[in-house]
C-alpha atoms as a PDB file:
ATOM      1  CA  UNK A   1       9.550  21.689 -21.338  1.00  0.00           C
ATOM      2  CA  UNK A   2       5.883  21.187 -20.683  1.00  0.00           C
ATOM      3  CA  UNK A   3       5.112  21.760 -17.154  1.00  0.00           C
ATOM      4  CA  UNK A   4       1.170  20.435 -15.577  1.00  0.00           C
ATOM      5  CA  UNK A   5      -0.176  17.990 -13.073  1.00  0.00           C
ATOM      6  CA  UNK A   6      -1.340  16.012 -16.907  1.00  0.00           C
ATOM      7  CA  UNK A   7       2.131  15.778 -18.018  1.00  0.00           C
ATOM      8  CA  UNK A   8       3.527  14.737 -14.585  1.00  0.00           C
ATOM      9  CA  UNK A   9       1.483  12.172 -14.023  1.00  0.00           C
ATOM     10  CA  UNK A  10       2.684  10.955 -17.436  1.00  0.00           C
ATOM     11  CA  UNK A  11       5.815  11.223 -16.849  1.00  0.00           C
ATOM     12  CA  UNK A  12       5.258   8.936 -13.875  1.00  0.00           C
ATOM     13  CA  UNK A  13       3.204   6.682 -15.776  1.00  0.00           C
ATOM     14  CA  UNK A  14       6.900   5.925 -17.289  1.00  0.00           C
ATOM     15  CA  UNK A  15       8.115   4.345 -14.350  1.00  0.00           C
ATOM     16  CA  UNK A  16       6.781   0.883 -13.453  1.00  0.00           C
ATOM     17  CA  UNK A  17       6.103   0.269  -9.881  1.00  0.00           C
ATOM     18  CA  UNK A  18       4.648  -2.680  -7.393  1.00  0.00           C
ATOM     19  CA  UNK A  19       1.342  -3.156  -6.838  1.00  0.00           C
ATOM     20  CA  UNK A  20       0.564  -3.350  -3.037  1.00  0.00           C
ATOM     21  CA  UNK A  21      -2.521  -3.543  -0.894  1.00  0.00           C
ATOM     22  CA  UNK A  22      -1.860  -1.354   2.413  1.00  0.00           C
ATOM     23  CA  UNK A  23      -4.468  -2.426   5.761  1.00  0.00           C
ATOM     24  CA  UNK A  24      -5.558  -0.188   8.153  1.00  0.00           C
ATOM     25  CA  UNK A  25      -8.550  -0.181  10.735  1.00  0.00           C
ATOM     26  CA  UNK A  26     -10.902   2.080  10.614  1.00  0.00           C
ATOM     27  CA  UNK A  27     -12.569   4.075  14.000  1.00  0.00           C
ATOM     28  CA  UNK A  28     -14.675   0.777  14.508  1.00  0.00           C
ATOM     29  CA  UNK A  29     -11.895  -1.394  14.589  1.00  0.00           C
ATOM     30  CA  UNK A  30     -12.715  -3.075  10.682  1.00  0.00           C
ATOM     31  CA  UNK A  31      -9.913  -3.783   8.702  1.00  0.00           C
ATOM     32  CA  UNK A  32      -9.815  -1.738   5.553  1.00  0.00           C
ATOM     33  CA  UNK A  33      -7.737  -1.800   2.518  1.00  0.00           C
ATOM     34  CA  UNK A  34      -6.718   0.210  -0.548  1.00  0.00           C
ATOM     35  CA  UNK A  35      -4.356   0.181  -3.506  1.00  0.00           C
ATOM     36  CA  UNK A  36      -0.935   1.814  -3.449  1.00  0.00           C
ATOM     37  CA  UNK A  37       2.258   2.068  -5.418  1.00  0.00           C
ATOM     38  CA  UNK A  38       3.660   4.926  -3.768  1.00  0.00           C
ATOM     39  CA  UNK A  39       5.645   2.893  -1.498  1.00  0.00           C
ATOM     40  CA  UNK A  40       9.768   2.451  -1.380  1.00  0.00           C
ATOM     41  CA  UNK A  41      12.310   1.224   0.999  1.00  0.00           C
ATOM     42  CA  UNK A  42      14.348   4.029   2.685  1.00  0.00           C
ATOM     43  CA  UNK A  43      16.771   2.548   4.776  1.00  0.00           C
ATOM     44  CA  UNK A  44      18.580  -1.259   6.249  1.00  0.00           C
ATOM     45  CA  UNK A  45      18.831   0.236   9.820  1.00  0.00           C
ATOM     46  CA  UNK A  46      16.723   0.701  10.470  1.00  0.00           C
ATOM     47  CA  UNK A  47      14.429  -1.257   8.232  1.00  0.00           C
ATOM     48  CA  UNK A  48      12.243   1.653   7.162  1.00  0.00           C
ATOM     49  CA  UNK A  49       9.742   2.403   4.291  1.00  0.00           C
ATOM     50  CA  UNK A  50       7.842   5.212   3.106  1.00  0.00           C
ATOM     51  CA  UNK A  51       4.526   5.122   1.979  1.00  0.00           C
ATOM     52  CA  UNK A  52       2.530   8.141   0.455  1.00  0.00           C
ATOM     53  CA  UNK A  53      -1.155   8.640   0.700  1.00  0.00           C
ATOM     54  CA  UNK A  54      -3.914  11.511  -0.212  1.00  0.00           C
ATOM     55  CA  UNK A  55      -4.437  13.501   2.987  1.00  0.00           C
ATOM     56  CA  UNK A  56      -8.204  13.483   2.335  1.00  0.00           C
ATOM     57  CA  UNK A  57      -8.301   9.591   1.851  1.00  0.00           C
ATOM     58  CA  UNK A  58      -9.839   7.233   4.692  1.00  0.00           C
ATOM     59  CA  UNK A  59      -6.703   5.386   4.589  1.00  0.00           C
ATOM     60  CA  UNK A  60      -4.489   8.393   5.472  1.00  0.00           C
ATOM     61  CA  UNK A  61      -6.695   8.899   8.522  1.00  0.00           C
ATOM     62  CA  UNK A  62      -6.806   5.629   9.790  1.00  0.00           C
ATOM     63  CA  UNK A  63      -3.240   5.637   9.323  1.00  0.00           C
ATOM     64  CA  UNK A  64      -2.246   8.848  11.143  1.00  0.00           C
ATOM     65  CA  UNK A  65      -5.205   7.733  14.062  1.00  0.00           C
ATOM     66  CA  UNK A  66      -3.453   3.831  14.487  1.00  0.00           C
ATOM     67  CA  UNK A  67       0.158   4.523  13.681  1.00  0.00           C
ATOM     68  CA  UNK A  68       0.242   0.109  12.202  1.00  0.00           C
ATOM     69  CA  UNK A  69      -0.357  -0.576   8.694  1.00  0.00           C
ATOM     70  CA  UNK A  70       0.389  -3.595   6.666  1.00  0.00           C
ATOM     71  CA  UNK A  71       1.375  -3.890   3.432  1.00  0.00           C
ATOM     72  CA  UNK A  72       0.891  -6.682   0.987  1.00  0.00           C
ATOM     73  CA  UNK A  73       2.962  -7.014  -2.394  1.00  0.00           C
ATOM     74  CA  UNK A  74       0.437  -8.546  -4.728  1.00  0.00           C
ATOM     75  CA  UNK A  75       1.627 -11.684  -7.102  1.00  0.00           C
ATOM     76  CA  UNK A  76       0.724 -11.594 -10.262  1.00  0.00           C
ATOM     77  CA  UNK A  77      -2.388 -13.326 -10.502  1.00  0.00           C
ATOM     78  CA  UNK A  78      -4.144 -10.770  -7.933  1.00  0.00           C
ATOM     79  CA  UNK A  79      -5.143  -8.046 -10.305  1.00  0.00           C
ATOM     80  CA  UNK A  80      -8.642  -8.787  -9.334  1.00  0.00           C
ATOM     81  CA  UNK A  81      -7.863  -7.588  -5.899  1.00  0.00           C
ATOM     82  CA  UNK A  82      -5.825  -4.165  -6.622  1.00  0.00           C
ATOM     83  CA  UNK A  83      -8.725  -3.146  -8.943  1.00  0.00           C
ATOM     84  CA  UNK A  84     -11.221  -3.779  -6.147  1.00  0.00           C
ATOM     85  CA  UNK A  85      -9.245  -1.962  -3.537  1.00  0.00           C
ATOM     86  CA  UNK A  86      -8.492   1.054  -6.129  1.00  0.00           C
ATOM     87  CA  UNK A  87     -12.276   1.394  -6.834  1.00  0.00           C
ATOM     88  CA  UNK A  88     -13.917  -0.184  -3.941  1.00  0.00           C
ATOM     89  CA  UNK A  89     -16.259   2.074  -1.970  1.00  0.00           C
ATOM     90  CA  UNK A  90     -15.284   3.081   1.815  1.00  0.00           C
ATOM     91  CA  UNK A  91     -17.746   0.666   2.994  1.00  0.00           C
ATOM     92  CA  UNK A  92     -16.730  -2.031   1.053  1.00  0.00           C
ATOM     93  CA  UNK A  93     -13.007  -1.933   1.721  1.00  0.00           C
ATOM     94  CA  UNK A  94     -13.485  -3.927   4.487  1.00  0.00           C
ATOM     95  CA  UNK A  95     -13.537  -7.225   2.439  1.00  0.00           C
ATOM     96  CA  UNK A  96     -10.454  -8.392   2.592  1.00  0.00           C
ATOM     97  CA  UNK A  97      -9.909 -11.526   0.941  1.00  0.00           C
ATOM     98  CA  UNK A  98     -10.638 -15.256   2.690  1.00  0.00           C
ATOM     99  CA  UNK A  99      -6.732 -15.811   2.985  1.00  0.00           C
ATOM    100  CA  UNK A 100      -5.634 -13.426   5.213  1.00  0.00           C
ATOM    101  CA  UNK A 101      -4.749 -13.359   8.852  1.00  0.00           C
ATOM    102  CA  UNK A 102      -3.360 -10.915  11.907  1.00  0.00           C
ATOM    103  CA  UNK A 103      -0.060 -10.634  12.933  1.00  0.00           C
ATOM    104  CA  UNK A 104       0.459 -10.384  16.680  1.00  0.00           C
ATOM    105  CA  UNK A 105       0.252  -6.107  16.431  1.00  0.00           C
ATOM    106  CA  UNK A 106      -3.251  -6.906  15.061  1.00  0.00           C
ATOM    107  CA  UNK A 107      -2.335  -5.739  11.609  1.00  0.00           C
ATOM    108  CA  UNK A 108      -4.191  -7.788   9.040  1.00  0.00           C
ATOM    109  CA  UNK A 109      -1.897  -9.265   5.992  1.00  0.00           C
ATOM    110  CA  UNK A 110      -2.607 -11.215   2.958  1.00  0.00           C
ATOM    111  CA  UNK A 111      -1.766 -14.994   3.059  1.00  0.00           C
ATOM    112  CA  UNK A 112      -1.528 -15.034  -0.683  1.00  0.00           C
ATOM    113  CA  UNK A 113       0.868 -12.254  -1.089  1.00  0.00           C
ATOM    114  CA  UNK A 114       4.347 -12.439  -2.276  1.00  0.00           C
ATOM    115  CA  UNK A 115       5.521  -9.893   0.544  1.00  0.00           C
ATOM    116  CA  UNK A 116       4.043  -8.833   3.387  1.00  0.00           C
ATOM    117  CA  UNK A 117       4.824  -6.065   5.992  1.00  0.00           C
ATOM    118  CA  UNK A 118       4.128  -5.193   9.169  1.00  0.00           C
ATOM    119  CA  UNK A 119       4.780  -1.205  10.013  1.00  0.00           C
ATOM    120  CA  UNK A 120       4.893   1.055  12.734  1.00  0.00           C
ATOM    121  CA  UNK A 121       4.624   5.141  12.167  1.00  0.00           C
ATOM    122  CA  UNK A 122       7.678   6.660  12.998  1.00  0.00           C
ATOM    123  CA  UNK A 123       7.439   9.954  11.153  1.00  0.00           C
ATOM    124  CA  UNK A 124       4.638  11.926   9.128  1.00  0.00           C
ATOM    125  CA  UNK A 125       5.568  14.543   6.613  1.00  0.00           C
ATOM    126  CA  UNK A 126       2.876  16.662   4.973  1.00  0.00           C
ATOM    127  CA  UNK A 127       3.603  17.339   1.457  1.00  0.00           C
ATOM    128  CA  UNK A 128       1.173  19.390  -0.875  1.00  0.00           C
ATOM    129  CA  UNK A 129      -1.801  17.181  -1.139  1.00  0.00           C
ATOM    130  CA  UNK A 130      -0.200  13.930   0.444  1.00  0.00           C
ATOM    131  CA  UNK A 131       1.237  12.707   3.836  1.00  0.00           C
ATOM    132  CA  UNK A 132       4.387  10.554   3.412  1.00  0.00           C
ATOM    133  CA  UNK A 133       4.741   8.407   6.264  1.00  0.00           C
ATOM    134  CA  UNK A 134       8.236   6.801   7.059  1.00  0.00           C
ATOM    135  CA  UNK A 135       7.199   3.282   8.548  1.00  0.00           C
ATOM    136  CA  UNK A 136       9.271   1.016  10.523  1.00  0.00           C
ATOM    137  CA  UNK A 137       9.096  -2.488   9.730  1.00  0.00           C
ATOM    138  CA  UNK A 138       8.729  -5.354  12.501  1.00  0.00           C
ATOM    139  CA  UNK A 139       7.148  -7.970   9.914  1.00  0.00           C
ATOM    140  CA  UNK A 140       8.461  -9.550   7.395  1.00  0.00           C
ATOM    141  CA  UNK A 141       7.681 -12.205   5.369  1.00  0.00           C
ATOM    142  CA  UNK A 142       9.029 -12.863   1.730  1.00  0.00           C
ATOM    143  CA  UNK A 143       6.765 -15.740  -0.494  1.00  0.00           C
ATOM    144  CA  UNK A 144       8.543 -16.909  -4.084  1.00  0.00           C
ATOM    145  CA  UNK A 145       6.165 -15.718  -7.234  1.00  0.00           C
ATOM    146  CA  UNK A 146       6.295 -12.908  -9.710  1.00  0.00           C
ATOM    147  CA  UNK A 147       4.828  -9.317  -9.018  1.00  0.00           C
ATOM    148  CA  UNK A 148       2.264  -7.423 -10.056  1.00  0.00           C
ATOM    149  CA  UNK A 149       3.518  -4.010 -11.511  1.00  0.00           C
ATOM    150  CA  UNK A 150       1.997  -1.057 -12.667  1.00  0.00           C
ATOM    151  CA  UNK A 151       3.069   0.514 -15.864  1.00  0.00           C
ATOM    152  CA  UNK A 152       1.180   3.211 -18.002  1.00  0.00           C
ATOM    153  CA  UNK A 153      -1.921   3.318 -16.485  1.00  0.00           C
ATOM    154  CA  UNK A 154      -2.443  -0.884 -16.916  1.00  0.00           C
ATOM    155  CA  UNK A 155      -1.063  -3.757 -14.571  1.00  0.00           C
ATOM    156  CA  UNK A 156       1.431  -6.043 -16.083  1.00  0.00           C
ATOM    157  CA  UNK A 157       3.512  -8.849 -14.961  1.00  0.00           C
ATOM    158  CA  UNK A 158       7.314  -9.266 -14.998  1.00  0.00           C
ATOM    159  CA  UNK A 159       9.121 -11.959 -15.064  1.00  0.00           C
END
């Protein structure tokens, strides 16, 4: 059995997952967003998630800093925007898309997204070169469409 950071992320590769946008601010208050797919549900009650990010990454700092992040499920016709926020530069990340707005904790959310989120930090867990953070959810919002998934390095659609 091989064992290297290659072949794990291969392995991985193996494993379709949603395509989500997660919002933060940033020290000046701008919204900012980046690709993620390391997100899952963890528990009904409470309604928590768990999202992992890069500990070097702007995101994870704005995170850990604000403690509210959104997260936006992306339909299947919004490719366009998870390749932008997966290779968008830090100043650019700020463009979030025309249909969007704030929820009432100030965390921005897509308008066009088949699920949104609203989170609250609850717990941060360093592990190796990421931070898992275990979110509470107190926004919800579930749209009709098909997702956008990930799946061996290219973004497909299921149906």
């Amino acid at each position: 059995m091989r064992l290297s950071s290659d072949e794990f992320r291969r392995g991985w590769g193996k494993f379709p997952t949603g395509v989500s946008v997660v919002t933060t601010h940033t020290e000046k208050g701008d919204s900012y967003g980046t690709t993620a797919n390391a997100v899952s549900s963890v528990s009904l009650n409470p309604l928590l998630i768990h999202l992992s990010l890069g500990k070097d990454g702007m995101t994870c700092a704005n995170l850990a800093r604000e403690g509210r992040f959104g997260i936006n499920f992306l339909r299947s016709d919004q490719e366009d925007l998870a390749r932008f926020f997966a290779t968008a530069s830090m100043e650019e990340r700020h463009r979030l898309p025309a249909a969007h707005h704030i929820s009432e904790h100030g965390t921005c959310l897509f308008d066009d997204a088949i699920v949104v989120m609203d989170c609250c930090v609850s717990q941060e867990v360093e592990a190796g070169d990421h931070i898992i953070f275990i979110a509470e959810v107190d926004g919800l919002l579930v749209r009709e469409g098909d997702p956008l998934v990930f799946y061996q390095g290219k973004f497909s659609v299921v149906k």
